[in-house]
N, C-alpha and C. Protein backbone atom coordinates (compact mmCIF):
# COMPACT_ATOMS: atom_id res chain seq x y z
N UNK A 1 25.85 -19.73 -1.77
CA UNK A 1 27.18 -19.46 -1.29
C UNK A 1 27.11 -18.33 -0.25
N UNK A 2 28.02 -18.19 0.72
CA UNK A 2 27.83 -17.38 2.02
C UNK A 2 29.16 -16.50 1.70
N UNK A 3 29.10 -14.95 1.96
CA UNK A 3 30.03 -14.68 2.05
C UNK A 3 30.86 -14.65 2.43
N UNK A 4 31.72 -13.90 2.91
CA UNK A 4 32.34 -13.91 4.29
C UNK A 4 32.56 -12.21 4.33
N UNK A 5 32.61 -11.34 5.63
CA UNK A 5 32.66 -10.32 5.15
C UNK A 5 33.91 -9.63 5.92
N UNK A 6 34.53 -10.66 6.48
CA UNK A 6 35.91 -9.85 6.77
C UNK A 6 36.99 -10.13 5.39
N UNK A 7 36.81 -11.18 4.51
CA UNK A 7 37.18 -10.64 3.38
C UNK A 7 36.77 -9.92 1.94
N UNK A 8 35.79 -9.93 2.36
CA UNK A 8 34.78 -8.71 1.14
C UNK A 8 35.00 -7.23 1.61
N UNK A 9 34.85 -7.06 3.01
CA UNK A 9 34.72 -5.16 3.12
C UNK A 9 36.31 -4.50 2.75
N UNK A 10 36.47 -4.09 1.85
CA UNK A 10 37.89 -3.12 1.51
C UNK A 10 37.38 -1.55 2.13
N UNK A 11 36.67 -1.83 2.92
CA UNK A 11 36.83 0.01 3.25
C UNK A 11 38.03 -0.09 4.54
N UNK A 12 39.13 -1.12 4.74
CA UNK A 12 39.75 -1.11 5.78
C UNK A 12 41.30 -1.05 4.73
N UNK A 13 41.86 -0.17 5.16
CA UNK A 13 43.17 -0.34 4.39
C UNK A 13 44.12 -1.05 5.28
N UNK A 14 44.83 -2.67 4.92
CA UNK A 14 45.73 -3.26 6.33
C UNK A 14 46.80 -2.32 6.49
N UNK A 15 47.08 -2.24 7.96
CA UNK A 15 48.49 -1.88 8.30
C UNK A 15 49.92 -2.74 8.98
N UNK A 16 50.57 -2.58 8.57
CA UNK A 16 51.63 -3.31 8.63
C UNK A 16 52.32 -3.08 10.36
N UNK A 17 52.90 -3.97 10.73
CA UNK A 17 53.10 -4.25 12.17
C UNK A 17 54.57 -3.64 12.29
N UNK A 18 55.66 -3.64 11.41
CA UNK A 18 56.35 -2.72 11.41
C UNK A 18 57.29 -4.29 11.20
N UNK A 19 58.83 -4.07 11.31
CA UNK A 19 59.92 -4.92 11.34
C UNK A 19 59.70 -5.90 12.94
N UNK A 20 60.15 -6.73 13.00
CA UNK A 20 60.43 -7.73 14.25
C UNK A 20 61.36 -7.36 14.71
N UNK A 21 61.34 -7.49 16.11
CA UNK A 21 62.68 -7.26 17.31
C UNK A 21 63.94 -7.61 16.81
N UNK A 22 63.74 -8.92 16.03
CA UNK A 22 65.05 -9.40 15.92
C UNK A 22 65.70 -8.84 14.97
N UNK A 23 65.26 -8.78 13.93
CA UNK A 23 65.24 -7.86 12.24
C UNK A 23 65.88 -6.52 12.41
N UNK A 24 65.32 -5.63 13.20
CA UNK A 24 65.78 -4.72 13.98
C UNK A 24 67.19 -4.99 14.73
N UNK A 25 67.42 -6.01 15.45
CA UNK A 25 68.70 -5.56 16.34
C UNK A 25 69.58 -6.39 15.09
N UNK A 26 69.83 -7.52 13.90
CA UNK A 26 70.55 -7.59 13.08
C UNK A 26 70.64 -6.45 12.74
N UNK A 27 70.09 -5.77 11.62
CA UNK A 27 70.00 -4.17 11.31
C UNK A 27 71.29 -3.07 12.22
N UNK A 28 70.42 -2.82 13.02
CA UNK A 28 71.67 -2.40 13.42
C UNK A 28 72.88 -2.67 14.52
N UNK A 29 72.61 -3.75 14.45
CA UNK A 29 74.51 -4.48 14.83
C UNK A 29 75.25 -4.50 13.39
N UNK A 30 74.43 -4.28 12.38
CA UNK A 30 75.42 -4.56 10.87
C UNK A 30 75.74 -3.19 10.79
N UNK A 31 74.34 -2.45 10.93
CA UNK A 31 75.15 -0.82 10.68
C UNK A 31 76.21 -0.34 11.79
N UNK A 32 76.26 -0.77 13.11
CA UNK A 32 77.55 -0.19 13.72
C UNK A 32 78.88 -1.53 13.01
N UNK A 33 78.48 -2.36 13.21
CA UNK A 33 79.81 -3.25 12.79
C UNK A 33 80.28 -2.28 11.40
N UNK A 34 79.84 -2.12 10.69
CA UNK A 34 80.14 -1.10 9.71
C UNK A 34 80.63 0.21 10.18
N UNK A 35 80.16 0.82 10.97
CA UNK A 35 80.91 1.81 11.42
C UNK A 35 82.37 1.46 12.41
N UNK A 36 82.62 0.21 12.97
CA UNK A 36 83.18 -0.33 13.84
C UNK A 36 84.50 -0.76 13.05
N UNK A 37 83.98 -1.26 12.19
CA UNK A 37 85.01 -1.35 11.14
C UNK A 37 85.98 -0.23 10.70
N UNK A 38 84.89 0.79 9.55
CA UNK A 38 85.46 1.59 9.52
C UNK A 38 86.77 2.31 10.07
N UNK A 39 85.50 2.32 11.55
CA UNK A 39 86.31 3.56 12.33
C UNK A 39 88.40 2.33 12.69
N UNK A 40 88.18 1.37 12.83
CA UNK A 40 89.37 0.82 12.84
C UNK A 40 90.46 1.02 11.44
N UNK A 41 89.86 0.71 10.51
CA UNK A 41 90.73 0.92 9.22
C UNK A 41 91.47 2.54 8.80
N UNK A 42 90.45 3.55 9.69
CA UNK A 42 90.97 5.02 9.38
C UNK A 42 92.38 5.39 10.39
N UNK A 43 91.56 4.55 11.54
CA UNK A 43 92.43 5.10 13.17
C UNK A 43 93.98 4.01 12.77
N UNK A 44 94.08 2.83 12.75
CA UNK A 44 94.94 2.00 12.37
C UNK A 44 95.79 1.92 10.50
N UNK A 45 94.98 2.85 9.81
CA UNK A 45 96.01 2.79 8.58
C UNK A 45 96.94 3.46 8.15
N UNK A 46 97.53 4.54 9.68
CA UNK A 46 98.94 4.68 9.12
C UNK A 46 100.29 3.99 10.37
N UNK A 47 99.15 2.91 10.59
CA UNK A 47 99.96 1.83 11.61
C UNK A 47 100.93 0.98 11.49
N UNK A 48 102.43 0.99 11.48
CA UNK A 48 103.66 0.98 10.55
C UNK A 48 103.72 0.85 9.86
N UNK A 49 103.45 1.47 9.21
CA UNK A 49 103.64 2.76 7.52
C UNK A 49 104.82 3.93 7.66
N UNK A 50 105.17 3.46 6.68
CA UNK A 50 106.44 4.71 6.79
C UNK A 50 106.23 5.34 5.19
N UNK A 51 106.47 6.54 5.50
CA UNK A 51 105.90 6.94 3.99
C UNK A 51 106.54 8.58 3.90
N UNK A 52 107.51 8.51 2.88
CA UNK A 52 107.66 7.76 1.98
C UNK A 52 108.69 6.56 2.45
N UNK A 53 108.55 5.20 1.36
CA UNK A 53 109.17 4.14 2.14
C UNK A 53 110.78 3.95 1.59
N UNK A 54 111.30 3.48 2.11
CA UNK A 54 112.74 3.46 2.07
C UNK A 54 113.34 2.13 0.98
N UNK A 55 112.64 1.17 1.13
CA UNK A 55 112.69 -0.07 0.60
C UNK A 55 112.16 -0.02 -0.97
N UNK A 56 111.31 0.50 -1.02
CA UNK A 56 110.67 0.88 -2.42
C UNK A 56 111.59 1.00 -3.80
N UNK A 57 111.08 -0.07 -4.51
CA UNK A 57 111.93 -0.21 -5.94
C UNK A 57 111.70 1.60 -6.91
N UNK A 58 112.74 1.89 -6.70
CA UNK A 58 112.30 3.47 -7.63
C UNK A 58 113.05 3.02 -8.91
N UNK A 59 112.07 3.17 -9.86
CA UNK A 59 112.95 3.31 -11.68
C UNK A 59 112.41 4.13 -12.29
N UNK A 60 113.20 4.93 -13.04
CA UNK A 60 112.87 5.92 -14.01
C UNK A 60 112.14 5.42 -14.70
N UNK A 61 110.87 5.65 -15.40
CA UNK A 61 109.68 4.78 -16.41
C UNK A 61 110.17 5.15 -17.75
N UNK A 62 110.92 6.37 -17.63
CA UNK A 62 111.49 6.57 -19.32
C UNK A 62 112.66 5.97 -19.81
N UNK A 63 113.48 4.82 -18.35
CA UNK A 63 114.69 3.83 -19.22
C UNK A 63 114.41 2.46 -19.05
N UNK A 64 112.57 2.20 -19.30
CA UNK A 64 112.69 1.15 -19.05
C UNK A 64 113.16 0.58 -19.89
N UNK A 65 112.96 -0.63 -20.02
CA UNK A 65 113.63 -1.75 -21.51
C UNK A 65 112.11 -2.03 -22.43
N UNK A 66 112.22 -2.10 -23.74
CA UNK A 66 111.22 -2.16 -24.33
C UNK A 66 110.21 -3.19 -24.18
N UNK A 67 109.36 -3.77 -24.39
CA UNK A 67 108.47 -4.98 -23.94
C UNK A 67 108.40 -6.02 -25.34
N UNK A 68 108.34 -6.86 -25.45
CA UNK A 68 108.75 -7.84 -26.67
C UNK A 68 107.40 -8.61 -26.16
């Protein structure tokens, strides 16, 4: 039997090539879409909002009616 000796010698530890181009730009188009997001839901959530609101059912919780 013949060896082979590029898979017998372990005095080589492999190194890894790192992530792919593409892997990378998903990555972070998700992390800004996430920030993109965000930043819309903070800037836009008191975007006609009226507060306190006018329409709002107010009841005293201590006359409610009992629950059966």
């Amino acid at each position: 039997m013949i060896e082979n000796q590029e898979y017998i010698d372990f005095s080589h530890v492999p190194e890894s090539r790192g992530l792919g181009k593409s892997i990378q730009f998903v990555l972070y188009s998700g992390i800004l879409a996430i920030f993109v997001i965000g930043g819309f839901a903070a800037f836009l959530s008191g975007y006609n909002h009226m507060w306190p609101s006018n329409h709002t059912l107010r009841m005293d919780l201590g006359k409610m009616p009992p629950i059966h």
